[in-house]
PDB file of N, CA and C in Angstrom:
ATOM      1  N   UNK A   1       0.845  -1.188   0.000  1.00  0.00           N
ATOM      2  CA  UNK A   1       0.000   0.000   0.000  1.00  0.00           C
ATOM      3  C   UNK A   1       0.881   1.239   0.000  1.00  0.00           C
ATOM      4  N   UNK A   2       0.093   2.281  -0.558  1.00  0.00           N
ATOM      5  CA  UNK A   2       1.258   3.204  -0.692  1.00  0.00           C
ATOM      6  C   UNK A   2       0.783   4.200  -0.070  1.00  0.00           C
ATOM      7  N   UNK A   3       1.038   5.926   0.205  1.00  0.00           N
ATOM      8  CA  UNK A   3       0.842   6.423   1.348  1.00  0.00           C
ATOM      9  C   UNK A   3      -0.610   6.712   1.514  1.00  0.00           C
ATOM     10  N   UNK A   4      -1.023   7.183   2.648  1.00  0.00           N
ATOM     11  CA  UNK A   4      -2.500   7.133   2.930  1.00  0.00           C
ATOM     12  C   UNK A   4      -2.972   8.539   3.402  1.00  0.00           C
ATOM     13  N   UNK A   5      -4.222   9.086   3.462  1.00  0.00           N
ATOM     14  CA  UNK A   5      -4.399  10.139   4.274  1.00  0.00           C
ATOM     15  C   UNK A   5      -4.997   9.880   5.617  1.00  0.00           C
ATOM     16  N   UNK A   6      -4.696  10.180   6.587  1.00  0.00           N
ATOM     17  CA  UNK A   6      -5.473   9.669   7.846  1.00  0.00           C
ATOM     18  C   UNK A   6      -6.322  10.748   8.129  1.00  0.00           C
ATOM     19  N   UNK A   7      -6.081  12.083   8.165  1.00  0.00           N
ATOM     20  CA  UNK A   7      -6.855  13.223   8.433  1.00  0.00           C
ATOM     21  C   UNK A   7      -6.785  14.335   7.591  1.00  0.00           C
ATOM     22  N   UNK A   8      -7.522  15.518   8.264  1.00  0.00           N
ATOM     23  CA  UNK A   8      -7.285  16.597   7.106  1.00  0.00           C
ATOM     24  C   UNK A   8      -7.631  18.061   7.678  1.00  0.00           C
ATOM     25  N   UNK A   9      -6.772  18.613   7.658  1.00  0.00           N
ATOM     26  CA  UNK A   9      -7.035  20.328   8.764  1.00  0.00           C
ATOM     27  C   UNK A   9      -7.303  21.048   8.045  1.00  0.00           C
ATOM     28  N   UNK A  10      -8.143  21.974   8.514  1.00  0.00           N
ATOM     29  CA  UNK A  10      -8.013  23.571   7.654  1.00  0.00           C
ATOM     30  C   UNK A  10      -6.818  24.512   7.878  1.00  0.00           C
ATOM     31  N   UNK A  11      -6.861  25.690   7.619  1.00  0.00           N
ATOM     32  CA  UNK A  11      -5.937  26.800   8.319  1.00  0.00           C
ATOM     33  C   UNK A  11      -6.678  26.921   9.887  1.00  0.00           C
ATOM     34  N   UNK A  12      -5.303  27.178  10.459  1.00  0.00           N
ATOM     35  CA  UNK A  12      -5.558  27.411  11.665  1.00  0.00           C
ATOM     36  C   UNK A  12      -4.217  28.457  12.541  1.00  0.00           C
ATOM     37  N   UNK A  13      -5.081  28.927  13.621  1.00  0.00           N
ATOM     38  CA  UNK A  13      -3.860  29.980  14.392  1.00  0.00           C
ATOM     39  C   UNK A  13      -2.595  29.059  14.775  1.00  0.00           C
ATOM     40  N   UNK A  14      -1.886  29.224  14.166  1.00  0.00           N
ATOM     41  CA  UNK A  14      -0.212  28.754  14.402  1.00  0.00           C
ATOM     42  C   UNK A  14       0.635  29.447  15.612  1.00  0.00           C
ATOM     43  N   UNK A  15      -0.231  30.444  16.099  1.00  0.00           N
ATOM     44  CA  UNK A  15       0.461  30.781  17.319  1.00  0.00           C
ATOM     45  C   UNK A  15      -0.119  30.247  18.792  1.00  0.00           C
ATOM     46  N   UNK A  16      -1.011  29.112  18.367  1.00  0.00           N
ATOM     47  CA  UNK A  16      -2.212  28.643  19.039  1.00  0.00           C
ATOM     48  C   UNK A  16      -2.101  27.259  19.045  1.00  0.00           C
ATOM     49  N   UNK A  17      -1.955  26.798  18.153  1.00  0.00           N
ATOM     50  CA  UNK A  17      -1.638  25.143  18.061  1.00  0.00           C
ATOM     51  C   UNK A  17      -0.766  24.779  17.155  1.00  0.00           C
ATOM     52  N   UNK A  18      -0.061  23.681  17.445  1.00  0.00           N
ATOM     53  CA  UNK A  18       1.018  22.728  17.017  1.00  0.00           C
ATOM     54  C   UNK A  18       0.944  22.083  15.166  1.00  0.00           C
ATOM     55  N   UNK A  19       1.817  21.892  14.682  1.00  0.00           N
ATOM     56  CA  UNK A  19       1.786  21.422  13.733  1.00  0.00           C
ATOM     57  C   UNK A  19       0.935  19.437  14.051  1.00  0.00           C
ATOM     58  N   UNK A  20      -0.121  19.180  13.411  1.00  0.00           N
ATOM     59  CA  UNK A  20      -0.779  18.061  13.281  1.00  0.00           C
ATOM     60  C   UNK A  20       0.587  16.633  13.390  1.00  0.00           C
ATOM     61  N   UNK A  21       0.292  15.565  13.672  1.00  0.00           N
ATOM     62  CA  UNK A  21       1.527  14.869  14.214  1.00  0.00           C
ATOM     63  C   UNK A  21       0.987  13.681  14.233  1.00  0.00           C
ATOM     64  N   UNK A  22       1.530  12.390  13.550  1.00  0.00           N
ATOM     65  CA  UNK A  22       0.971  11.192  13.781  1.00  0.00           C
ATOM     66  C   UNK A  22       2.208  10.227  14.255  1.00  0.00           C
ATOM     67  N   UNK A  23       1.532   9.147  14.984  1.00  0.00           N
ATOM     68  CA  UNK A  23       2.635   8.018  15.498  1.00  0.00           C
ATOM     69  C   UNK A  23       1.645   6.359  15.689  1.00  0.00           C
ATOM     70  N   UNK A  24       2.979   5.270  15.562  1.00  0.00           N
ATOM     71  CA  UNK A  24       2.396   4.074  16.372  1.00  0.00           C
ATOM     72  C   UNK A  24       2.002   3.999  17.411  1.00  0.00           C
ATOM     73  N   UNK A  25       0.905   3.391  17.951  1.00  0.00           N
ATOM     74  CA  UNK A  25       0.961   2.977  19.067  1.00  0.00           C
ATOM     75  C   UNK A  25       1.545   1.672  19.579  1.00  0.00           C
ATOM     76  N   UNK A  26       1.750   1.422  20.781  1.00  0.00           N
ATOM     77  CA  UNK A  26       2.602   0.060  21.211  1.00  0.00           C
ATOM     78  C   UNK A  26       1.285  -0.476  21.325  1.00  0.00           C
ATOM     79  N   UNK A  27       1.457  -2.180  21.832  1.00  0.00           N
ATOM     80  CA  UNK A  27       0.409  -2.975  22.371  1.00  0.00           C
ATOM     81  C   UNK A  27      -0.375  -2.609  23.655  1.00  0.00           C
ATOM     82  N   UNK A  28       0.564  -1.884  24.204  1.00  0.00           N
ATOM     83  CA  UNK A  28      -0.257  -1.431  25.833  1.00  0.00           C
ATOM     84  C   UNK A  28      -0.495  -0.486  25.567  1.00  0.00           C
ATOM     85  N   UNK A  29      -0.539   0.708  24.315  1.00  0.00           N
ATOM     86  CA  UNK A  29      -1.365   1.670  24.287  1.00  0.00           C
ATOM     87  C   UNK A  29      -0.559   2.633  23.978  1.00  0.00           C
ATOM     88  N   UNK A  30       0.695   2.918  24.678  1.00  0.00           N
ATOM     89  CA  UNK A  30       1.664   3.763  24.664  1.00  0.00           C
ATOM     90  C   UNK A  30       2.146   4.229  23.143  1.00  0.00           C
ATOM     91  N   UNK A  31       2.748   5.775  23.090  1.00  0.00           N
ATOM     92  CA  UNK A  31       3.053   6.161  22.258  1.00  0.00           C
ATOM     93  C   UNK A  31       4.146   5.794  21.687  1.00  0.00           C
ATOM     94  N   UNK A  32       4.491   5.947  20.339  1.00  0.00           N
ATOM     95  CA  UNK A  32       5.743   5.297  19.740  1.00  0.00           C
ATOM     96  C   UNK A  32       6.133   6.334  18.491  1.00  0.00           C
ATOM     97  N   UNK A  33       7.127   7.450  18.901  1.00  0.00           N
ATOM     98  CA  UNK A  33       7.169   8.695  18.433  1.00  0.00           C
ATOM     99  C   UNK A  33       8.924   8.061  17.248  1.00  0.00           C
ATOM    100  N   UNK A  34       8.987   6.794  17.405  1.00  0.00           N
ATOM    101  CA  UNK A  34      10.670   6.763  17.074  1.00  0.00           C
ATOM    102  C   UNK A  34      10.477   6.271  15.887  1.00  0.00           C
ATOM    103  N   UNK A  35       9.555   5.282  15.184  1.00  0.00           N
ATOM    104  CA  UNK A  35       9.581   5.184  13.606  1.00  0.00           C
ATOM    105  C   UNK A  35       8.630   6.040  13.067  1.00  0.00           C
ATOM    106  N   UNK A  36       9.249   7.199  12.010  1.00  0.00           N
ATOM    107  CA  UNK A  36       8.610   8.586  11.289  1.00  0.00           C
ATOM    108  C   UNK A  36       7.920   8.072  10.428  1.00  0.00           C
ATOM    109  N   UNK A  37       6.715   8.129  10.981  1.00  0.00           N
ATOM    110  CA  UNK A  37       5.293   7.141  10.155  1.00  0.00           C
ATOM    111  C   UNK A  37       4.774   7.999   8.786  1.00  0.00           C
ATOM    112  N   UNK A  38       4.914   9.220   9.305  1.00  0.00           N
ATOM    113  CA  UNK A  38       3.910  10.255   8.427  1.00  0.00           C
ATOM    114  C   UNK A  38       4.160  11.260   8.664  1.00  0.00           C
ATOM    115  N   UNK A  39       3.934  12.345   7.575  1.00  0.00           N
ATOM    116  CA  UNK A  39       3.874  13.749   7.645  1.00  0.00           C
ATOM    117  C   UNK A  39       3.099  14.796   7.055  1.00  0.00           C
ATOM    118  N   UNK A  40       3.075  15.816   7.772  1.00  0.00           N
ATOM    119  CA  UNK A  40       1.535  16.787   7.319  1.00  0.00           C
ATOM    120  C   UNK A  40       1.759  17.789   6.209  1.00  0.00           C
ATOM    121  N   UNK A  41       1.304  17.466   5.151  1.00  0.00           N
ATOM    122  CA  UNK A  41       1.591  18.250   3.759  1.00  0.00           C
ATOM    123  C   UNK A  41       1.381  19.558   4.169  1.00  0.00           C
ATOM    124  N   UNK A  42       0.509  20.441   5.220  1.00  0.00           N
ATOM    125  CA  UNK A  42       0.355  21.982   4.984  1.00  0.00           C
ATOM    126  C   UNK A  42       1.728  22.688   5.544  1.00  0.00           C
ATOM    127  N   UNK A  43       1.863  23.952   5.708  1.00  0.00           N
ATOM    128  CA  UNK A  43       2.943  24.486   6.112  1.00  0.00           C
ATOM    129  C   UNK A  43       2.400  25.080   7.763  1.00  0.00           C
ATOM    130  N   UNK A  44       2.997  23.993   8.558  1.00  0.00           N
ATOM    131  CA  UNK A  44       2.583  24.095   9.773  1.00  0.00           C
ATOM    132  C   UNK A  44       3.632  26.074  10.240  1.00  0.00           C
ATOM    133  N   UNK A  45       4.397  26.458   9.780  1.00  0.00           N
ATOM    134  CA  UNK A  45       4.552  27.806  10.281  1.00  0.00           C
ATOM    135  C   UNK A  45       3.732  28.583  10.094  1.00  0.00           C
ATOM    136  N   UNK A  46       3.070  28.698   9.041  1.00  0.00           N
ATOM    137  CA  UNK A  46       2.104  29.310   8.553  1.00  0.00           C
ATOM    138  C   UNK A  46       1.097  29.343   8.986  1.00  0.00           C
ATOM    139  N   UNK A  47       0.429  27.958   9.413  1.00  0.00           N
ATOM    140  CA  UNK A  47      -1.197  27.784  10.033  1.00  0.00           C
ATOM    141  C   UNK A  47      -1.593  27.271   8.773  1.00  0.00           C
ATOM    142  N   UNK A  48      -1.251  26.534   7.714  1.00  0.00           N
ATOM    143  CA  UNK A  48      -1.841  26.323   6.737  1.00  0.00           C
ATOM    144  C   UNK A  48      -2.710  24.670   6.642  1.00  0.00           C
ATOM    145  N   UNK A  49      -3.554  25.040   5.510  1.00  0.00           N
ATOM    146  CA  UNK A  49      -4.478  23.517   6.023  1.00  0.00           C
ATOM    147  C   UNK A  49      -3.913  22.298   5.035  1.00  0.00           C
ATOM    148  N   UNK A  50      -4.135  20.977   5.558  1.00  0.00           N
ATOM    149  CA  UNK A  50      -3.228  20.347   4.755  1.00  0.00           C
ATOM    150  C   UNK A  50      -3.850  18.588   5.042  1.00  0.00           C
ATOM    151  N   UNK A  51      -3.024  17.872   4.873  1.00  0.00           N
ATOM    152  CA  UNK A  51      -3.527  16.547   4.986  1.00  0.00           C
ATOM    153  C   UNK A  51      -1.766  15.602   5.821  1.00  0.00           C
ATOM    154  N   UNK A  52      -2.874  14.660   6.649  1.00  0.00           N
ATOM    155  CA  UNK A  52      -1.545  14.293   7.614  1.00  0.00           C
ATOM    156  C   UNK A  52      -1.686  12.909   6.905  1.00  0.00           C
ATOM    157  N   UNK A  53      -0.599  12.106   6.343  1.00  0.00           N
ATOM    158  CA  UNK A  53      -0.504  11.458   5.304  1.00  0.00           C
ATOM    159  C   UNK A  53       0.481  10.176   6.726  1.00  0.00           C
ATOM    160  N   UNK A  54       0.516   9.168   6.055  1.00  0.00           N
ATOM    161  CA  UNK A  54       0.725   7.725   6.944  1.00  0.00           C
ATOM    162  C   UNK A  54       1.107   7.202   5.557  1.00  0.00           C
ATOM    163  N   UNK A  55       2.474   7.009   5.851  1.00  0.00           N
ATOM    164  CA  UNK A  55       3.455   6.256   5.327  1.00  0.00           C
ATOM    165  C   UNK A  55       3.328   4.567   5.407  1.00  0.00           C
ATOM    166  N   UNK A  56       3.046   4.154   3.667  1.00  0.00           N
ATOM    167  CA  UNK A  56       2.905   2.555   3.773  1.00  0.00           C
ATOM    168  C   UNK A  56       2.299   2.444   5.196  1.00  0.00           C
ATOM    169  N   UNK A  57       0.517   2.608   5.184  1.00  0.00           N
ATOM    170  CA  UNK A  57       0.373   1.666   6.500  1.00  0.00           C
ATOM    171  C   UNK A  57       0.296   0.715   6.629  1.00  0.00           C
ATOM    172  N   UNK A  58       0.325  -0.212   7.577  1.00  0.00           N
ATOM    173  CA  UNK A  58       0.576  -1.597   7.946  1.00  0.00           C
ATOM    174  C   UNK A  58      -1.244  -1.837   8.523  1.00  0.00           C
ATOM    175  N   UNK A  59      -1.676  -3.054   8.024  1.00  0.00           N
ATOM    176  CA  UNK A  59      -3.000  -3.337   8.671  1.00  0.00           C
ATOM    177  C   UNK A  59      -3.199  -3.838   9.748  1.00  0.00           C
ATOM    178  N   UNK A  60      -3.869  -3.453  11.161  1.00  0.00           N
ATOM    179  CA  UNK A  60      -4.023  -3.767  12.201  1.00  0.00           C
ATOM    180  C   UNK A  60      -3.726  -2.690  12.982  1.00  0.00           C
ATOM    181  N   UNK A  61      -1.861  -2.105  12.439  1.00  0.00           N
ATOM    182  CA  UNK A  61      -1.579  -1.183  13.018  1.00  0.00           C
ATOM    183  C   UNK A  61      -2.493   0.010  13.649  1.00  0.00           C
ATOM    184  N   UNK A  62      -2.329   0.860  14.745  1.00  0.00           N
ATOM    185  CA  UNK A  62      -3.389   1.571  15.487  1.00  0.00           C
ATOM    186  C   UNK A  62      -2.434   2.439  15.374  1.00  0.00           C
ATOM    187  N   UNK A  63      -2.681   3.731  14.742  1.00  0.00           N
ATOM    188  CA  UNK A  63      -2.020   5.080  14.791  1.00  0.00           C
ATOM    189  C   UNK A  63      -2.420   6.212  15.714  1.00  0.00           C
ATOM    190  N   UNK A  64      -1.781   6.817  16.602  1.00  0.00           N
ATOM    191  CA  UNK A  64      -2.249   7.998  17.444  1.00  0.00           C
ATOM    192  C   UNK A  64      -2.291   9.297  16.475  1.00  0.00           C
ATOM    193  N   UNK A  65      -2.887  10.025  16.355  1.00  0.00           N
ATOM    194  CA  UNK A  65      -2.535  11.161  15.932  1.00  0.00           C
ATOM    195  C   UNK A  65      -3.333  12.468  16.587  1.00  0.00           C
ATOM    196  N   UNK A  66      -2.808  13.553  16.399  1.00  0.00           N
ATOM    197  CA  UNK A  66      -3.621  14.775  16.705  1.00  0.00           C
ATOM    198  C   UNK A  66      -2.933  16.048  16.841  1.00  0.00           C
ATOM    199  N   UNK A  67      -2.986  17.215  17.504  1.00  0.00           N
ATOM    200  CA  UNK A  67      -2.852  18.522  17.232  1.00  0.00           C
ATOM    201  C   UNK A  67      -2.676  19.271  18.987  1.00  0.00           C
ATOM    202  N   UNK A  68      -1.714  19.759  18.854  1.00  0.00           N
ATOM    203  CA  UNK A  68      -1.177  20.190  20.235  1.00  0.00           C
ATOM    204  C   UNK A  68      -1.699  21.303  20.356  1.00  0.00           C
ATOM    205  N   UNK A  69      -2.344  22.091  21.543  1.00  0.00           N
ATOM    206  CA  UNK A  69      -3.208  23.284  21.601  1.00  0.00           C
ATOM    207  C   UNK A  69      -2.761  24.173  23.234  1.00  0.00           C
ATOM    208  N   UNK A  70      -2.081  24.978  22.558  1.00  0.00           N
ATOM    209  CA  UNK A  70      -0.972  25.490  23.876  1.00  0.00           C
ATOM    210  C   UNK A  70      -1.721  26.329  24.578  1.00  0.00           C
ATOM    211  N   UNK A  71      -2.809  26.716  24.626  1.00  0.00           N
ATOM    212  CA  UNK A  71      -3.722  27.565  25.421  1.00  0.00           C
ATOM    213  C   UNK A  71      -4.444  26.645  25.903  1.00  0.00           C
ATOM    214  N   UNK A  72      -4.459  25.609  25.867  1.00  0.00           N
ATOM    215  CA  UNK A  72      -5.514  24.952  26.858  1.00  0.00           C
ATOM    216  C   UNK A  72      -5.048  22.871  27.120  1.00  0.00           C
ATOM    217  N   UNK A  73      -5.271  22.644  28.296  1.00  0.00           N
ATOM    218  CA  UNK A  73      -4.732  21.082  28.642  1.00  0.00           C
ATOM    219  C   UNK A  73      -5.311  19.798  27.485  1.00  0.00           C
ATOM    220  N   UNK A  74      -6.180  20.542  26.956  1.00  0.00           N
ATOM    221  CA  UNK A  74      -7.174  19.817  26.097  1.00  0.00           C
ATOM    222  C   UNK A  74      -6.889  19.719  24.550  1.00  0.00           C
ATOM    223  N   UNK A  75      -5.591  19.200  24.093  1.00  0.00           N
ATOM    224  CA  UNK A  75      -5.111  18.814  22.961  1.00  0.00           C
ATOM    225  C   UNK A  75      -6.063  17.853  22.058  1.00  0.00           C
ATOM    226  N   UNK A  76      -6.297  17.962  20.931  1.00  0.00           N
ATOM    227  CA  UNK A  76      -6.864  17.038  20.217  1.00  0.00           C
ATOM    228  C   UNK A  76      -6.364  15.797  20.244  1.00  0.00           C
ATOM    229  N   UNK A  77      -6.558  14.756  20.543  1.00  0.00           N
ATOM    230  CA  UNK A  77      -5.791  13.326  19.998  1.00  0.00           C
ATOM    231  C   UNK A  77      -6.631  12.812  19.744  1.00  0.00           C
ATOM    232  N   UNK A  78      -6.633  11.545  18.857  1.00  0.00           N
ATOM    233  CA  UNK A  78      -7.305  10.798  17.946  1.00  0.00           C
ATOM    234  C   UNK A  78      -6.426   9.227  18.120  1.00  0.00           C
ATOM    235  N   UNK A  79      -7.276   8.122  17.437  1.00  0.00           N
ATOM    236  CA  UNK A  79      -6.328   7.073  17.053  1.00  0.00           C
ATOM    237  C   UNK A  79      -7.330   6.171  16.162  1.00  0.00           C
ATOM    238  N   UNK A  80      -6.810   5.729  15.304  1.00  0.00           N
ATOM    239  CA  UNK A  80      -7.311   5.007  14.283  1.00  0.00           C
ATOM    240  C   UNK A  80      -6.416   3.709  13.913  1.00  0.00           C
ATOM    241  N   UNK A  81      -7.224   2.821  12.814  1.00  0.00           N
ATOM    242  CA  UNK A  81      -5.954   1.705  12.835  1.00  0.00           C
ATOM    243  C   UNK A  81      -6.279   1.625  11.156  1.00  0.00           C
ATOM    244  N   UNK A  82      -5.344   1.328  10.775  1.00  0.00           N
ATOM    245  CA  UNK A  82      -5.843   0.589   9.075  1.00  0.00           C
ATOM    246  C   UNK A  82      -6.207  -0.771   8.791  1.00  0.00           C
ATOM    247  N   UNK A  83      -7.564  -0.777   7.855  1.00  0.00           N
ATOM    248  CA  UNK A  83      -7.970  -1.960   8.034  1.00  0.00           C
ATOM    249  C   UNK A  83      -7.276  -2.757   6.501  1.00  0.00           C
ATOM    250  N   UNK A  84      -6.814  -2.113   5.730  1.00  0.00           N
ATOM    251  CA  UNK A  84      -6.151  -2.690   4.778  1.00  0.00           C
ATOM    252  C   UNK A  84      -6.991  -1.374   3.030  1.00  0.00           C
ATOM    253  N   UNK A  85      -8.234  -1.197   3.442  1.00  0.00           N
ATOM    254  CA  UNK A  85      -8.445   0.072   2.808  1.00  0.00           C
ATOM    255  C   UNK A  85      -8.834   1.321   2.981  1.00  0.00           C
ATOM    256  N   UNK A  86      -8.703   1.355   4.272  1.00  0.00           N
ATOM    257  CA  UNK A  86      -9.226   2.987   5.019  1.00  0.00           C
ATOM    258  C   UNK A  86      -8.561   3.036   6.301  1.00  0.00           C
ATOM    259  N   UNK A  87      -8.749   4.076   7.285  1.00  0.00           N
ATOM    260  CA  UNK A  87      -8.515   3.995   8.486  1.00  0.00           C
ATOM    261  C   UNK A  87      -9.797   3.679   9.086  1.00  0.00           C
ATOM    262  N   UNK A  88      -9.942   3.019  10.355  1.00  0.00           N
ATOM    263  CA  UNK A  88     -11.289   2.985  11.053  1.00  0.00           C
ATOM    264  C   UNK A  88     -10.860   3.793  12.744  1.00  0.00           C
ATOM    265  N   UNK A  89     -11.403   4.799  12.871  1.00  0.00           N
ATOM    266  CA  UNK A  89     -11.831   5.294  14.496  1.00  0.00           C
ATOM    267  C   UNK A  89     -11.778   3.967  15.105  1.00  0.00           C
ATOM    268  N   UNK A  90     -10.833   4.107  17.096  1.00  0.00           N
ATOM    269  CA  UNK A  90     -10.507   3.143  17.958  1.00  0.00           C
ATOM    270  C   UNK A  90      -9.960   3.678  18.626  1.00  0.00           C
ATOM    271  N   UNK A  91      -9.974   3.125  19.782  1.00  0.00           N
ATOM    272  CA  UNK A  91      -9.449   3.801  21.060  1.00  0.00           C
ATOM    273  C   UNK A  91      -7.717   2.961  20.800  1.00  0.00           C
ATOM    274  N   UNK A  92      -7.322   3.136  22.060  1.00  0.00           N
ATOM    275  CA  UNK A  92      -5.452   3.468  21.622  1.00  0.00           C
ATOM    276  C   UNK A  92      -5.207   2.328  21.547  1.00  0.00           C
ATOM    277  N   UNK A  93      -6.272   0.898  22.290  1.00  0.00           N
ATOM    278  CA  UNK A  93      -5.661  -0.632  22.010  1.00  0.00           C
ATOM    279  C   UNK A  93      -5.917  -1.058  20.549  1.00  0.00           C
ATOM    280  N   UNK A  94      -6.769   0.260  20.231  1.00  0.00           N
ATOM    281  CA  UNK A  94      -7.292  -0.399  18.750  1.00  0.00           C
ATOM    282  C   UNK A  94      -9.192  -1.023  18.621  1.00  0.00           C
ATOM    283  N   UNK A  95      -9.262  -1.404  19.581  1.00  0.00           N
ATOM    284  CA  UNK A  95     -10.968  -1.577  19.707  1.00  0.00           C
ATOM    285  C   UNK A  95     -11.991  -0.398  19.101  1.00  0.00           C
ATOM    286  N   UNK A  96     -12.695  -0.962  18.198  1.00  0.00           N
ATOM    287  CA  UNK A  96     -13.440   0.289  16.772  1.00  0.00           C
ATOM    288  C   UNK A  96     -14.469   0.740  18.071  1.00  0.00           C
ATOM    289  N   UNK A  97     -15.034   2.156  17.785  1.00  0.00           N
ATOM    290  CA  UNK A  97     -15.641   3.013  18.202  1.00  0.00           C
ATOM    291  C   UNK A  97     -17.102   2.545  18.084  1.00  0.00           C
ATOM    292  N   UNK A  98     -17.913   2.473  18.562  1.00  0.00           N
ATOM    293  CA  UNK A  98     -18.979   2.676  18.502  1.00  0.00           C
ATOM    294  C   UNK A  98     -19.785   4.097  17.714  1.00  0.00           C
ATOM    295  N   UNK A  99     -19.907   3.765  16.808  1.00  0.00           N
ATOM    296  CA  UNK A  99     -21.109   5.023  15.986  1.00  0.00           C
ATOM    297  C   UNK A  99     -22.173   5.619  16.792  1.00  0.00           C
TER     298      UNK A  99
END
């Protein structure tokens, strides 16, 4: 498989929140910031809107991703896993969301 989009931002205040950021998760849930999974096409200095792209995903795999928000404790995070043709919404072990 070749690269994927997992999400997708608009413009936003760059003096306000973080450039968009994706990673593995481990089996116990934990973050796994050390193999560079993906990267966010907009120009995060800017505030620009863009798409956070996942490098060859692997199926099963459960990706964390989200958006750091320095005015407040309440950062966006997300996690999804690939099912082999999309991402599906899941909490960080990977178990799908309820609709």
């Amino acid at each position: 498989m070749q690269n994927a989009v997992l999400d997708s931002w608009g413009a936003y205040n760059q003096r306000r929140y973080g450039c968009p950021w994706v990673c593995v998760m481990r089996a116990d849930g934990s973050y796994n910031f050390e193999p560079r999974v993906g990267t966010y096409t907009g120009n995060a200095r800017q505030g620009e809107g863009g798409d956070l792209v996942v490098f060859e995903p692997v199926v099963g795999q459960v990706y964390g991703y989200g958006q750091k928000d320095y005015r407040s404790s309440r950062s966006m995070v997300c996690y999804a896993k690939w099912d082999g043709s999309g991402f599906v919404r899941c909490d960080k072990l990977g178990r799908e969301l309820k609709a």
